[in-house]
PDB file of N, CA and C in Angstrom:
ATOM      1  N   UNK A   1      69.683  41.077  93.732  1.00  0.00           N
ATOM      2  CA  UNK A   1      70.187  40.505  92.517  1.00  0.00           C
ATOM      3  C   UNK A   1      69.473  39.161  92.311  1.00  0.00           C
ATOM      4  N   UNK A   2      68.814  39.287  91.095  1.00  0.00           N
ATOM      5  CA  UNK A   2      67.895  37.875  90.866  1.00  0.00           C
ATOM      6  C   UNK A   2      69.344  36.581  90.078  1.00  0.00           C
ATOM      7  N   UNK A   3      69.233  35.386  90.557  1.00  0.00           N
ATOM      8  CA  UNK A   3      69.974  34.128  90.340  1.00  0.00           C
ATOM      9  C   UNK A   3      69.279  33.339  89.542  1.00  0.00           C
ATOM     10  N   UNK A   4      69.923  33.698  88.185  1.00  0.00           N
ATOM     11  CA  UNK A   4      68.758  32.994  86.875  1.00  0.00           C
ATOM     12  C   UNK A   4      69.568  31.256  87.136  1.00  0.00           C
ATOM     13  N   UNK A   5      68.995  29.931  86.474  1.00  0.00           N
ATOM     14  CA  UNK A   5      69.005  28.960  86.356  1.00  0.00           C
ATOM     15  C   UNK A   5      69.594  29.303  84.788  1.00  0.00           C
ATOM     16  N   UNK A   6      70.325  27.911  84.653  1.00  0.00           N
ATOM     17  CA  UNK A   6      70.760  28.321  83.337  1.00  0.00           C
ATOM     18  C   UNK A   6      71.482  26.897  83.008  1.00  0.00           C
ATOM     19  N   UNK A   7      70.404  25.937  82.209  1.00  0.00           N
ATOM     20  CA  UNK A   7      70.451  24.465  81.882  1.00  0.00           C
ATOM     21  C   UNK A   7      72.274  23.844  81.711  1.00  0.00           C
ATOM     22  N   UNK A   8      72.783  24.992  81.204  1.00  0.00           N
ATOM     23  CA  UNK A   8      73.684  24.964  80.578  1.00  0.00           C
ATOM     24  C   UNK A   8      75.597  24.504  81.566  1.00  0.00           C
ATOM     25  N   UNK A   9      74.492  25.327  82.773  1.00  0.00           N
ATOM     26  CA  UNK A   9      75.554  25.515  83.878  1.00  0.00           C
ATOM     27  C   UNK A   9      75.796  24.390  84.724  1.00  0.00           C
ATOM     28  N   UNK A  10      74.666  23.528  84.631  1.00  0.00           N
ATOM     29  CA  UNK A  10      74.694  21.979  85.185  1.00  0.00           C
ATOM     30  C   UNK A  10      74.971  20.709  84.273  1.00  0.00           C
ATOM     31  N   UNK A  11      75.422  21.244  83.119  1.00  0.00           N
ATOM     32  CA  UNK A  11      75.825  20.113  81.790  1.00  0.00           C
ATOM     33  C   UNK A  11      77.132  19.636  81.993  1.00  0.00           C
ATOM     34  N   UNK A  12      77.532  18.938  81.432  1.00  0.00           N
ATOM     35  CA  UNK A  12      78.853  18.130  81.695  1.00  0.00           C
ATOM     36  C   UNK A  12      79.823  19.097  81.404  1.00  0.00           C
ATOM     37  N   UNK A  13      81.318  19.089  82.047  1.00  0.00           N
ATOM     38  CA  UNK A  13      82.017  20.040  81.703  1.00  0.00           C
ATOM     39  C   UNK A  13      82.749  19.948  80.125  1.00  0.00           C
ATOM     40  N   UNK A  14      82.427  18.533  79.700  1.00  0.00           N
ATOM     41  CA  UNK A  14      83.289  17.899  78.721  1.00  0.00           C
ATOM     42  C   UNK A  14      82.485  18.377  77.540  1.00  0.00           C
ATOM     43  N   UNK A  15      82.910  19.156  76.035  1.00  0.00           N
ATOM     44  CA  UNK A  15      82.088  19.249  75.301  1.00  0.00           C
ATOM     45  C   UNK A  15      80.918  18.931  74.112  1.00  0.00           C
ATOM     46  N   UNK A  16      79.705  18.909  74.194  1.00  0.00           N
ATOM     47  CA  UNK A  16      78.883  18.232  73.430  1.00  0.00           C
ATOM     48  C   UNK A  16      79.594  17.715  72.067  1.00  0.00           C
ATOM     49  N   UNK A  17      80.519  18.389  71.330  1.00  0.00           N
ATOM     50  CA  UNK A  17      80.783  17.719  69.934  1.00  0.00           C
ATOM     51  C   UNK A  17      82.014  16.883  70.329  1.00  0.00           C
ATOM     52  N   UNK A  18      82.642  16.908  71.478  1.00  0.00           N
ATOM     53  CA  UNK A  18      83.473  16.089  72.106  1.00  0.00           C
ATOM     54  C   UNK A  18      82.649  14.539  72.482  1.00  0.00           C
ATOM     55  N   UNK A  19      81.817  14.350  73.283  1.00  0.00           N
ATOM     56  CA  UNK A  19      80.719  13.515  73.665  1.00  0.00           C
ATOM     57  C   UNK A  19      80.511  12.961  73.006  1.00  0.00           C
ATOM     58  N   UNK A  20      80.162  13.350  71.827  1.00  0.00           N
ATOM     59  CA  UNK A  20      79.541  13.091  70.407  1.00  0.00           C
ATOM     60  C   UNK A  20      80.717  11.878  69.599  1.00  0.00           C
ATOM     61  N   UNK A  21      81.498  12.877  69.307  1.00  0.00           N
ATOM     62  CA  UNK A  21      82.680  11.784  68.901  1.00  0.00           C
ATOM     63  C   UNK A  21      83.394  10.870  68.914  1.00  0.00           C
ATOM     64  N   UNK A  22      83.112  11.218  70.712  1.00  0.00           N
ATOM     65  CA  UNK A  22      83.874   9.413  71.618  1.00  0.00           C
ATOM     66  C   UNK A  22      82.775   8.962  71.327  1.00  0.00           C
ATOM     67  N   UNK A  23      81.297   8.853  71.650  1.00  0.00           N
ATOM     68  CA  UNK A  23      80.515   7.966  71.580  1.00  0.00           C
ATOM     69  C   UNK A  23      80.250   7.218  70.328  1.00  0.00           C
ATOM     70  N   UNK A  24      80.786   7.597  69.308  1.00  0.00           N
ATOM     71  CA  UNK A  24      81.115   6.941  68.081  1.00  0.00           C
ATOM     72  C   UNK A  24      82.305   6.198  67.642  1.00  0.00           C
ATOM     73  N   UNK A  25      83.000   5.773  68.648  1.00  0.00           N
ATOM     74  CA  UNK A  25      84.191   5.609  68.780  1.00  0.00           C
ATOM     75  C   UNK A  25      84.711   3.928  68.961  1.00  0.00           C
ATOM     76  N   UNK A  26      85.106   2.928  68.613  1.00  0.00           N
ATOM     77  CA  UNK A  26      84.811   1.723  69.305  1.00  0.00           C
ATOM     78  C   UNK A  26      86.121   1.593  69.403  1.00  0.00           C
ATOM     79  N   UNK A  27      86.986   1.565  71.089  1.00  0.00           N
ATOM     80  CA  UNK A  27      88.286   1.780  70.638  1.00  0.00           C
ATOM     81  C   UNK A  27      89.705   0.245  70.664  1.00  0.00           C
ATOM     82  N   UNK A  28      88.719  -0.753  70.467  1.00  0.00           N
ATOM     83  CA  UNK A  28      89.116  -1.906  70.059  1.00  0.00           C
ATOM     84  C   UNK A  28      89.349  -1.811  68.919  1.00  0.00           C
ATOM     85  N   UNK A  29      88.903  -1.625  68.116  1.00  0.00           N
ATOM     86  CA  UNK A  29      89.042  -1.325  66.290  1.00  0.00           C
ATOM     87  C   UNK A  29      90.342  -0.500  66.460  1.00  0.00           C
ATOM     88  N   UNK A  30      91.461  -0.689  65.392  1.00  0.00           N
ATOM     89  CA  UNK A  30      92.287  -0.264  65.357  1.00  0.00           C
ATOM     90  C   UNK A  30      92.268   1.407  64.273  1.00  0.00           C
ATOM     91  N   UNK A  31      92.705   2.368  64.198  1.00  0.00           N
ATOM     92  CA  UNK A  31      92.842   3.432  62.842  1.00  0.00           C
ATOM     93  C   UNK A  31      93.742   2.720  62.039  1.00  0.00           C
ATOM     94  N   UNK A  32      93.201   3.232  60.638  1.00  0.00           N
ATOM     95  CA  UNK A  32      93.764   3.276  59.422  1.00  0.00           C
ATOM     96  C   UNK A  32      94.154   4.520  58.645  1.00  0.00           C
ATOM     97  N   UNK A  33      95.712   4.317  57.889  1.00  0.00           N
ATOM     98  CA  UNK A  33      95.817   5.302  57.046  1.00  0.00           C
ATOM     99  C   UNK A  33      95.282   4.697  55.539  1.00  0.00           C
ATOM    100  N   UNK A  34      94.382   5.320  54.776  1.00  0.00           N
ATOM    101  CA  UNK A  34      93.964   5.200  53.482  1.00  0.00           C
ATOM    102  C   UNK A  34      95.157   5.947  52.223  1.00  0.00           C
ATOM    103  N   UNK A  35      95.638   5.246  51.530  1.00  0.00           N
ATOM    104  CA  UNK A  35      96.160   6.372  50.541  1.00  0.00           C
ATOM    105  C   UNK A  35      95.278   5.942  49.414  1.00  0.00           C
ATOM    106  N   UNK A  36      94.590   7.291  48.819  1.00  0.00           N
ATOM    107  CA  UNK A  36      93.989   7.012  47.376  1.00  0.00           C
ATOM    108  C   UNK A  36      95.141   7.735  46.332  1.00  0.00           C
ATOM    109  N   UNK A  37      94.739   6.906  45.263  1.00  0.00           N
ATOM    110  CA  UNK A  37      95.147   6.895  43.715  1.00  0.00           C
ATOM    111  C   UNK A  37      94.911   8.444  42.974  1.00  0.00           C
ATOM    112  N   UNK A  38      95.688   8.745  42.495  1.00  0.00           N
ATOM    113  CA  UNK A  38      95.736   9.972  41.885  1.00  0.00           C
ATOM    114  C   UNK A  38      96.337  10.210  41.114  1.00  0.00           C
ATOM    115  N   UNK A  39      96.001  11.662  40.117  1.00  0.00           N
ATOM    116  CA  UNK A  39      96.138  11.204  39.042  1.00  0.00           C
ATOM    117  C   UNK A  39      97.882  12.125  38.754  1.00  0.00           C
ATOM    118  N   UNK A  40      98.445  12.634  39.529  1.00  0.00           N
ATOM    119  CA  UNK A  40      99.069  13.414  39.864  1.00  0.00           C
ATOM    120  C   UNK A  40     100.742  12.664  39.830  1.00  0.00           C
ATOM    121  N   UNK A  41     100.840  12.025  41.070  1.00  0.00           N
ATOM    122  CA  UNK A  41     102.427  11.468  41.230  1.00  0.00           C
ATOM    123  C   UNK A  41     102.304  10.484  40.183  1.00  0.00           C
ATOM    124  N   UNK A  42     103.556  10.317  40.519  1.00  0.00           N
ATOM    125  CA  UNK A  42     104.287   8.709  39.202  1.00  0.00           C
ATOM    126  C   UNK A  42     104.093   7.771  40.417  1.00  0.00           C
ATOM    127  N   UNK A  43     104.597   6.411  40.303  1.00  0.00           N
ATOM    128  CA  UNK A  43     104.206   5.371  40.861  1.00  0.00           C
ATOM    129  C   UNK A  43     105.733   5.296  41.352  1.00  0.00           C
ATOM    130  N   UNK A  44     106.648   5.837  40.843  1.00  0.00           N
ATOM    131  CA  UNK A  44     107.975   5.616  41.589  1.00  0.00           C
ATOM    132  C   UNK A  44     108.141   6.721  42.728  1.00  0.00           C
ATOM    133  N   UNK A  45     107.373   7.635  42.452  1.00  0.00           N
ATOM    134  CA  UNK A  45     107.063   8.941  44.162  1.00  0.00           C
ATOM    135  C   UNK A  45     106.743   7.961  44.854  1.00  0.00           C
ATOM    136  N   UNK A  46     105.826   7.818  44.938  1.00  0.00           N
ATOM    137  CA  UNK A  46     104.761   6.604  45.856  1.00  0.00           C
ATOM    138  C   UNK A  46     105.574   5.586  46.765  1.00  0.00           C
ATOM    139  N   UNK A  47     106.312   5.280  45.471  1.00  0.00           N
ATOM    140  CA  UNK A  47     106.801   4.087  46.265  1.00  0.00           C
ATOM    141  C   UNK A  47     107.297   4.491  47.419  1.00  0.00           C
ATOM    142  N   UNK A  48     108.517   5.497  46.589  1.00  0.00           N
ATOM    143  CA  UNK A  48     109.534   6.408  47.344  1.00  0.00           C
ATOM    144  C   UNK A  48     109.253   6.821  48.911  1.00  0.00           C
ATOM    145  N   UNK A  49     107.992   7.305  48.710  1.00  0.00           N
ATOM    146  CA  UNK A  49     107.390   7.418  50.366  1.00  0.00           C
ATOM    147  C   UNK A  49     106.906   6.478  51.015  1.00  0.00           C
ATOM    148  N   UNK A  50     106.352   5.787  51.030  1.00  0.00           N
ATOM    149  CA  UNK A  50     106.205   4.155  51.682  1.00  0.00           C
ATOM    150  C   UNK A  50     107.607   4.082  52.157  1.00  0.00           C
ATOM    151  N   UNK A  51     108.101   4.134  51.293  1.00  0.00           N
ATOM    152  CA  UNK A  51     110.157   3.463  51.991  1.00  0.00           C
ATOM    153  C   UNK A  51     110.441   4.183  53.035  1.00  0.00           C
ATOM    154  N   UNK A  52     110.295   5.968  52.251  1.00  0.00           N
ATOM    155  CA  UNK A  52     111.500   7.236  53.034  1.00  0.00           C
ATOM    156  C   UNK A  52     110.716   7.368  54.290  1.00  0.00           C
ATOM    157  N   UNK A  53     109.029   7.020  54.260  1.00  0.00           N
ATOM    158  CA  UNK A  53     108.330   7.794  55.555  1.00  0.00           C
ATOM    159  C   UNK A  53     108.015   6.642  56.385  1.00  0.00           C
ATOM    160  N   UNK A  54     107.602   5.748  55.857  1.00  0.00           N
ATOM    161  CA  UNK A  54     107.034   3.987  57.088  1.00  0.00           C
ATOM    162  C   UNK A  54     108.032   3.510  56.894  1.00  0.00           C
ATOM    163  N   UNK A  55     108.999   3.294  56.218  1.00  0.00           N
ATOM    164  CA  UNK A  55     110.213   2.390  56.422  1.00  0.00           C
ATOM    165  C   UNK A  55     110.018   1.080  55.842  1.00  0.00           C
ATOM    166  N   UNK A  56     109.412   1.128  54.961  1.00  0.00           N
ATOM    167  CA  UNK A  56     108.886  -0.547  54.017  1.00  0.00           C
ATOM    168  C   UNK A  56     109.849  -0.918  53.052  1.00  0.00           C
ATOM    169  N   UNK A  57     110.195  -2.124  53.240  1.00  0.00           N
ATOM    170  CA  UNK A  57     111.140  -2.424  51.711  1.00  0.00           C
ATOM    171  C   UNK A  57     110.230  -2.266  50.501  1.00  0.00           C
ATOM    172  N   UNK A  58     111.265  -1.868  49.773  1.00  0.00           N
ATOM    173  CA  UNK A  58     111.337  -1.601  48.427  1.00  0.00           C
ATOM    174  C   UNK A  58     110.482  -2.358  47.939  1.00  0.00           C
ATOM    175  N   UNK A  59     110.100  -3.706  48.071  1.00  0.00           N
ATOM    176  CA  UNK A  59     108.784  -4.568  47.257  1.00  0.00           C
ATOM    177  C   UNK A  59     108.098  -4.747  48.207  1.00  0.00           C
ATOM    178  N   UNK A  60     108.077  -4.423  49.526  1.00  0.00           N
ATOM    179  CA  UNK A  60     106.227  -3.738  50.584  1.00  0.00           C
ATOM    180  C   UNK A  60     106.291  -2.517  49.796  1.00  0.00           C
ATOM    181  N   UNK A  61     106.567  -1.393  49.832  1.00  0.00           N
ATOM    182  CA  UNK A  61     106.374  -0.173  49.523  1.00  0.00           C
ATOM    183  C   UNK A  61     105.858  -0.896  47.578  1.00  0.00           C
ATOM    184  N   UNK A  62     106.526  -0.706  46.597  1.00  0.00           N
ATOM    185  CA  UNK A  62     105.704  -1.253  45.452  1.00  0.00           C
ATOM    186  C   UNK A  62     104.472  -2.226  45.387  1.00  0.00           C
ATOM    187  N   UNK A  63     104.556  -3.131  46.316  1.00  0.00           N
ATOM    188  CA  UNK A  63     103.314  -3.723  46.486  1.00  0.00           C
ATOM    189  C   UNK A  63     102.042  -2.542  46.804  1.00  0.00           C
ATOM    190  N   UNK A  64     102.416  -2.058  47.832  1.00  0.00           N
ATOM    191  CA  UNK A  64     101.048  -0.746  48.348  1.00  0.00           C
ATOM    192  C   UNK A  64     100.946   0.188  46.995  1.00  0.00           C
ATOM    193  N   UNK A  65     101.980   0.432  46.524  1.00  0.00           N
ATOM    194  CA  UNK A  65     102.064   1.628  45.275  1.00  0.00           C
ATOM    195  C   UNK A  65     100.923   0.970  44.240  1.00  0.00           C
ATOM    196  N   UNK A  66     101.323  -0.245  44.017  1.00  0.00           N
ATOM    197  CA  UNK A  66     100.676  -1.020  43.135  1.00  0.00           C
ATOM    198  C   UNK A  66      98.489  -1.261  43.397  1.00  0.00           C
ATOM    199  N   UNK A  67      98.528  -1.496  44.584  1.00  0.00           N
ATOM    200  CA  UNK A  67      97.106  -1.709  45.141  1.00  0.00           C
ATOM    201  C   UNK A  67      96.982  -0.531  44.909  1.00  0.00           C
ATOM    202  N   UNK A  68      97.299   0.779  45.392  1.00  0.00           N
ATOM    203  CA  UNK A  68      96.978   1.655  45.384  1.00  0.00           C
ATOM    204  C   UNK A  68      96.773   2.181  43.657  1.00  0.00           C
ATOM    205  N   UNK A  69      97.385   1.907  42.847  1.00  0.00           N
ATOM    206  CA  UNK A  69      97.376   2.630  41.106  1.00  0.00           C
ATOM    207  C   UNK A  69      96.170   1.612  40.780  1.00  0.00           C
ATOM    208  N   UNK A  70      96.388  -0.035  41.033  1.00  0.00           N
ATOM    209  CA  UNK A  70      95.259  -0.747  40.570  1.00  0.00           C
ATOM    210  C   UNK A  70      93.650  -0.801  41.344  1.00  0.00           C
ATOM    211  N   UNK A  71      93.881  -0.806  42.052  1.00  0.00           N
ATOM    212  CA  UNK A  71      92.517  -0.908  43.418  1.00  0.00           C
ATOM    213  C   UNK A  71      92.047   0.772  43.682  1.00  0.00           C
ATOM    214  N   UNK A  72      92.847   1.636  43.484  1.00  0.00           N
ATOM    215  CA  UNK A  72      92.523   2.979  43.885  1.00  0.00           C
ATOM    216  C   UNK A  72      92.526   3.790  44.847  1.00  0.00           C
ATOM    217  N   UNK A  73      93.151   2.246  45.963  1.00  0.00           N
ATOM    218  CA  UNK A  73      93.567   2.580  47.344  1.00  0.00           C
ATOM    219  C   UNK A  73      94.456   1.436  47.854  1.00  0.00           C
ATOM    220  N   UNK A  74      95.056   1.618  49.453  1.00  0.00           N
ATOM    221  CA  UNK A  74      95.438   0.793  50.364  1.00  0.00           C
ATOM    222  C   UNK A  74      95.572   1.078  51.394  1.00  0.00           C
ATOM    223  N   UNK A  75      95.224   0.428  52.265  1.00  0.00           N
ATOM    224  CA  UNK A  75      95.910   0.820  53.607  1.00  0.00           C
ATOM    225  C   UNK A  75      97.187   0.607  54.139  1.00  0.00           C
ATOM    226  N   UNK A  76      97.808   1.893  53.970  1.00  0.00           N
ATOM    227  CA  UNK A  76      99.118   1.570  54.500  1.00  0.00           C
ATOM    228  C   UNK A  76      99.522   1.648  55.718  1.00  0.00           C
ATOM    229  N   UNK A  77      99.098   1.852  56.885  1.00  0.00           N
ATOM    230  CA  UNK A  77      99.488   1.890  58.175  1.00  0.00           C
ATOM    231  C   UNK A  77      97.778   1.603  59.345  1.00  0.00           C
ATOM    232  N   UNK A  78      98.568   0.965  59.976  1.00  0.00           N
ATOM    233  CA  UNK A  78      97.072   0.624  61.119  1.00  0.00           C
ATOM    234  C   UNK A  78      97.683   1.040  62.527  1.00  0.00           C
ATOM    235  N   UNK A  79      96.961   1.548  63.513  1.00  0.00           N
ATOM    236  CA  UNK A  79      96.568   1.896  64.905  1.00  0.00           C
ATOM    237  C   UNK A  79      96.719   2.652  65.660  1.00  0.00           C
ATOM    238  N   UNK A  80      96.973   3.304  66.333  1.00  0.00           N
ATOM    239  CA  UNK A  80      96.119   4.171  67.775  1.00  0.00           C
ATOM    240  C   UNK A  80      95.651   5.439  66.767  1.00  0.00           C
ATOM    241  N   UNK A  81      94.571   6.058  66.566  1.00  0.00           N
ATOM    242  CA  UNK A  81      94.111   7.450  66.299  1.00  0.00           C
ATOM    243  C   UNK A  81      95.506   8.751  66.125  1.00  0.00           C
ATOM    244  N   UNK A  82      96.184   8.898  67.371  1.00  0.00           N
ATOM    245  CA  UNK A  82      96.802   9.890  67.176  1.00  0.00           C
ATOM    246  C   UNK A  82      98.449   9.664  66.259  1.00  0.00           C
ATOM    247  N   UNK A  83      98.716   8.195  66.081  1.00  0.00           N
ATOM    248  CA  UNK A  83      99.582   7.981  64.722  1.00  0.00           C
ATOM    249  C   UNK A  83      99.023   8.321  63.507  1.00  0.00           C
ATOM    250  N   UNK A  84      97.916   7.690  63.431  1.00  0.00           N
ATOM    251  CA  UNK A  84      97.571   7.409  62.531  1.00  0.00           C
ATOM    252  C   UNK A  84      97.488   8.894  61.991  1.00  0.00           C
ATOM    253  N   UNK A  85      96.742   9.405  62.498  1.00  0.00           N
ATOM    254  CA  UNK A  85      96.278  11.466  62.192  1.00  0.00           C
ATOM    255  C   UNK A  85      97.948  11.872  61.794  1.00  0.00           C
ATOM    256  N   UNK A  86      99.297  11.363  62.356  1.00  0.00           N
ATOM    257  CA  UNK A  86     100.180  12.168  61.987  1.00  0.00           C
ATOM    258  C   UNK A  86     100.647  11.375  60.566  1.00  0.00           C
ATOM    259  N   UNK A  87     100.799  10.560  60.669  1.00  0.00           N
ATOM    260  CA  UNK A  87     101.252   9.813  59.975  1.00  0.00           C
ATOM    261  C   UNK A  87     100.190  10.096  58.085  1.00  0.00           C
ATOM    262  N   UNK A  88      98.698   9.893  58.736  1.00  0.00           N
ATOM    263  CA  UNK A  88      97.845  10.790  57.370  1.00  0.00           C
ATOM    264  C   UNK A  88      98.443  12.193  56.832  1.00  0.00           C
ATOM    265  N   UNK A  89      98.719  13.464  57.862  1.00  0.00           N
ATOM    266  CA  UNK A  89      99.268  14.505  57.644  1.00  0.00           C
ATOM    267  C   UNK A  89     100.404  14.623  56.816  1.00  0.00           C
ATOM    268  N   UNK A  90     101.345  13.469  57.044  1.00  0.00           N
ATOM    269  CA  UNK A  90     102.673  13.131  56.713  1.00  0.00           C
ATOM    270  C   UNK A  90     102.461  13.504  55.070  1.00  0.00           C
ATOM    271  N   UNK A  91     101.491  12.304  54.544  1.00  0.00           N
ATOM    272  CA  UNK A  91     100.904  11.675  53.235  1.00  0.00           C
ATOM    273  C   UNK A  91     100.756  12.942  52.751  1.00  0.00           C
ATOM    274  N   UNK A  92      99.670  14.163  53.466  1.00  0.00           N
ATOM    275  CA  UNK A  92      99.570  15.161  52.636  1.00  0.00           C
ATOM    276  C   UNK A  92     100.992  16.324  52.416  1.00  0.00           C
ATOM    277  N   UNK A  93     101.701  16.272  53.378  1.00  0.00           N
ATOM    278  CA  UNK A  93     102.747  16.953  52.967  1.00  0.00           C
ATOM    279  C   UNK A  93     103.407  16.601  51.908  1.00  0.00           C
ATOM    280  N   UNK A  94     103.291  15.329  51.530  1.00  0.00           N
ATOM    281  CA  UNK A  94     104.779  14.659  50.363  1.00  0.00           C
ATOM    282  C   UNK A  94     103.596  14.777  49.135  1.00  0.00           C
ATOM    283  N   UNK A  95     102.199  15.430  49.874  1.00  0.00           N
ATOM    284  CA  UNK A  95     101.175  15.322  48.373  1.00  0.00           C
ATOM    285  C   UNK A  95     100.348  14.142  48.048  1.00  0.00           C
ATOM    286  N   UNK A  96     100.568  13.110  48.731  1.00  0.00           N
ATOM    287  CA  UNK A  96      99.370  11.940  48.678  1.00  0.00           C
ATOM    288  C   UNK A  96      98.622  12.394  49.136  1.00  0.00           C
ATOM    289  N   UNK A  97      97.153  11.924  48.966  1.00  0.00           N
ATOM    290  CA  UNK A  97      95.878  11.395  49.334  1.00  0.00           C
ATOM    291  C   UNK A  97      95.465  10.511  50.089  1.00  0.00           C
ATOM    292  N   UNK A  98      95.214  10.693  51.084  1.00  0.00           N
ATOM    293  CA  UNK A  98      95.274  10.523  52.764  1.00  0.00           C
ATOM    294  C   UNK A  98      94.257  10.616  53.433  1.00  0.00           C
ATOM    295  N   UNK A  99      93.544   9.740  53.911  1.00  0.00           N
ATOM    296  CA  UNK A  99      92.368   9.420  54.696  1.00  0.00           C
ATOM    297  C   UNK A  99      92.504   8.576  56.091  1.00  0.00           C
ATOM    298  N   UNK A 100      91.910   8.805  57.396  1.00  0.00           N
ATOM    299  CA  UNK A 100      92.186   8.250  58.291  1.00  0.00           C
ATOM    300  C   UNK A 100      90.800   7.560  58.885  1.00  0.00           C
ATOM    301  N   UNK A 101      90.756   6.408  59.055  1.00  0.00           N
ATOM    302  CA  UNK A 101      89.551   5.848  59.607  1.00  0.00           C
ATOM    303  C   UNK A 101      89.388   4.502  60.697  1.00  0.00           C
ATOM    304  N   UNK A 102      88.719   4.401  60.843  1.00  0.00           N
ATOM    305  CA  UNK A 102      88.583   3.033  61.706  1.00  0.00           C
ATOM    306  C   UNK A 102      88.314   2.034  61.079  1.00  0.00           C
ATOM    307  N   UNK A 103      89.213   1.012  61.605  1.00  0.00           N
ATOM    308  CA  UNK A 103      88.832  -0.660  60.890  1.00  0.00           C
ATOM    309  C   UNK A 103      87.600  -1.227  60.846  1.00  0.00           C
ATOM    310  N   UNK A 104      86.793  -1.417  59.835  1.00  0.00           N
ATOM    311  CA  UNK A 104      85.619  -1.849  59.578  1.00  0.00           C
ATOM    312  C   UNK A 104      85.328  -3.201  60.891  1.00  0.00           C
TER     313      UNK A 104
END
């Protein structure tokens, strides 16, 4: 029985698009949730979720509603990656527009 070599079999066990992703990663920078502007909800939904889902008073939550209708965005929540990802998900269930990223 011939014992082929096989580059593949001596590579890291961890996976290349895995590798890839941490190494882009700077994990001092905190995540961000993005909500963009749309043309869809009223500005009193909006608010509504800021309050019912992060727990913001009534004029934090209108303040973000507001950046968000005038500016076209805000960031409403900052840090660790795996909040942030649920907390984005959250946004799309109630129907916002929801982006998750790292702090510039």
């Amino acid at each position: 029985m011939a014992v082929m070599f096989s580059p593949l079999a001596s590579a890291s066990s961890v996976p290349l698009a895995e590798q890839l992703s941490h190494a882009d990663v700077d994990v001092a920078r905190p995540w961000q949730v993005t909500v963009w502007d749309d043309p869809v909800n009223l500005t009193s939904y909006v608010t509504y979720v800021f309050q019912r889902h992060f727990g913001y008073s009534r004029t934090r939550a209108e303040e973000l509603m507001w950046q968000v209708h005038r500016e076209g965005r805000a960031i409403v929540a900052a840090g660790d990656r795996e909040l942030m990802a649920r907390h984005c998900e959250a946004m799309h269930i109630y129907g916002l527009w929801a982006t998750i990223g790292q702090a510039p």
